[in-house]
Protein backbone atom coordinates (compact mmCIF):
# COMPACT_ATOMS: atom_id res chain seq x y z
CA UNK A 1 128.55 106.73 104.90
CA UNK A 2 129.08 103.93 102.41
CA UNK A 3 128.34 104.19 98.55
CA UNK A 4 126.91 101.96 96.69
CA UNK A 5 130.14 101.50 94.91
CA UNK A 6 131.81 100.36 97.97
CA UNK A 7 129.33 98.06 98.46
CA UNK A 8 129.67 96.74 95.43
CA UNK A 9 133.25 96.24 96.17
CA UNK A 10 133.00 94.66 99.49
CA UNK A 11 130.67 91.91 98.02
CA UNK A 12 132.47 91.37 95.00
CA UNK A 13 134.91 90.42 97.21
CA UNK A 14 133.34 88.04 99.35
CA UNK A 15 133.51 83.80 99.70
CA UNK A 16 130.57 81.81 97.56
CA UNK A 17 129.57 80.44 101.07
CA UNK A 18 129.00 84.54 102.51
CA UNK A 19 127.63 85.60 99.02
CA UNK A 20 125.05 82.93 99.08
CA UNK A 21 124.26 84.02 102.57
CA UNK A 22 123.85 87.70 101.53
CA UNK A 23 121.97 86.61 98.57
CA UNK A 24 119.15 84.85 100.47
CA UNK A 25 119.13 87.66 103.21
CA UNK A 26 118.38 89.97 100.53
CA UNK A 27 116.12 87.94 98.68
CA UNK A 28 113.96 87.64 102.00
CA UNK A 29 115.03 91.08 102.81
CA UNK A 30 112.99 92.17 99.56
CA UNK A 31 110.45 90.22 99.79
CA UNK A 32 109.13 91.86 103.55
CA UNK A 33 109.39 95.05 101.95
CA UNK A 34 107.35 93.85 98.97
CA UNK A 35 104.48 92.40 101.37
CA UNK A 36 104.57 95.83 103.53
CA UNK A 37 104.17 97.77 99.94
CA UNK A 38 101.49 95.44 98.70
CA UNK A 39 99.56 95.39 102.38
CA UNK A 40 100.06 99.60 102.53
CA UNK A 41 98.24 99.56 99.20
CA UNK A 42 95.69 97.48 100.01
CA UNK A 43 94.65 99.13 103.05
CA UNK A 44 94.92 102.29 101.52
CA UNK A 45 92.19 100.84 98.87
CA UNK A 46 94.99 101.72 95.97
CA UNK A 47 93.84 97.42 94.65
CA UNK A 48 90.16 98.28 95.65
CA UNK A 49 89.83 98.77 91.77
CA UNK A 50 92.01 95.88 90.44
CA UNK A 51 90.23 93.78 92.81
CA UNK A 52 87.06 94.69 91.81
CA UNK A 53 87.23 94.45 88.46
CA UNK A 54 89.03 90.86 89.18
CA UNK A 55 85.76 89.87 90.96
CA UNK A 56 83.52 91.15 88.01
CA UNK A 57 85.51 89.09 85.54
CA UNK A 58 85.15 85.97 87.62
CA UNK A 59 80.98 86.51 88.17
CA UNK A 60 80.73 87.28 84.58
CA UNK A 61 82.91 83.33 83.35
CA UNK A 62 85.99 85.35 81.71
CA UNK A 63 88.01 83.41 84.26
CA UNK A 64 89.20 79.23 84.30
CA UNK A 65 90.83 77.33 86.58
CA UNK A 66 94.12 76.90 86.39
């Protein structure tokens, strides 16, 4: 198995053109995971408070437009 350290390596090693490649794979990469996390959560009702209270802010006028 690889270590984090020779993954470190390998990319330290690699051409601007591949390490911008990488970069945006990862960036995307992260970002799925992110959206799975925050959709997990929400179905579990984890953000029913937080969106809740959001909701009573915004009936009560503690919220503007942006």
């Amino acid at each position: 198995m690889t270590t984090v350290q020779e993954i470190e390596k390998a990319i330290s090693q690699l051409p601007d053109d591949d390490l911008f490649s990488l970069k945006n794979w990862f960036d995307e990469f992260e970002a799925k995971k992110w959206d799975g996390q925050i959709e997990k959560d929400a179905l579990s009702g984890k953000l029913d408070k937080l969106a809740n209270e959001a909701i009573a802010d915004f009936r009560a006028g503690k919220c503007k437009e942006l």
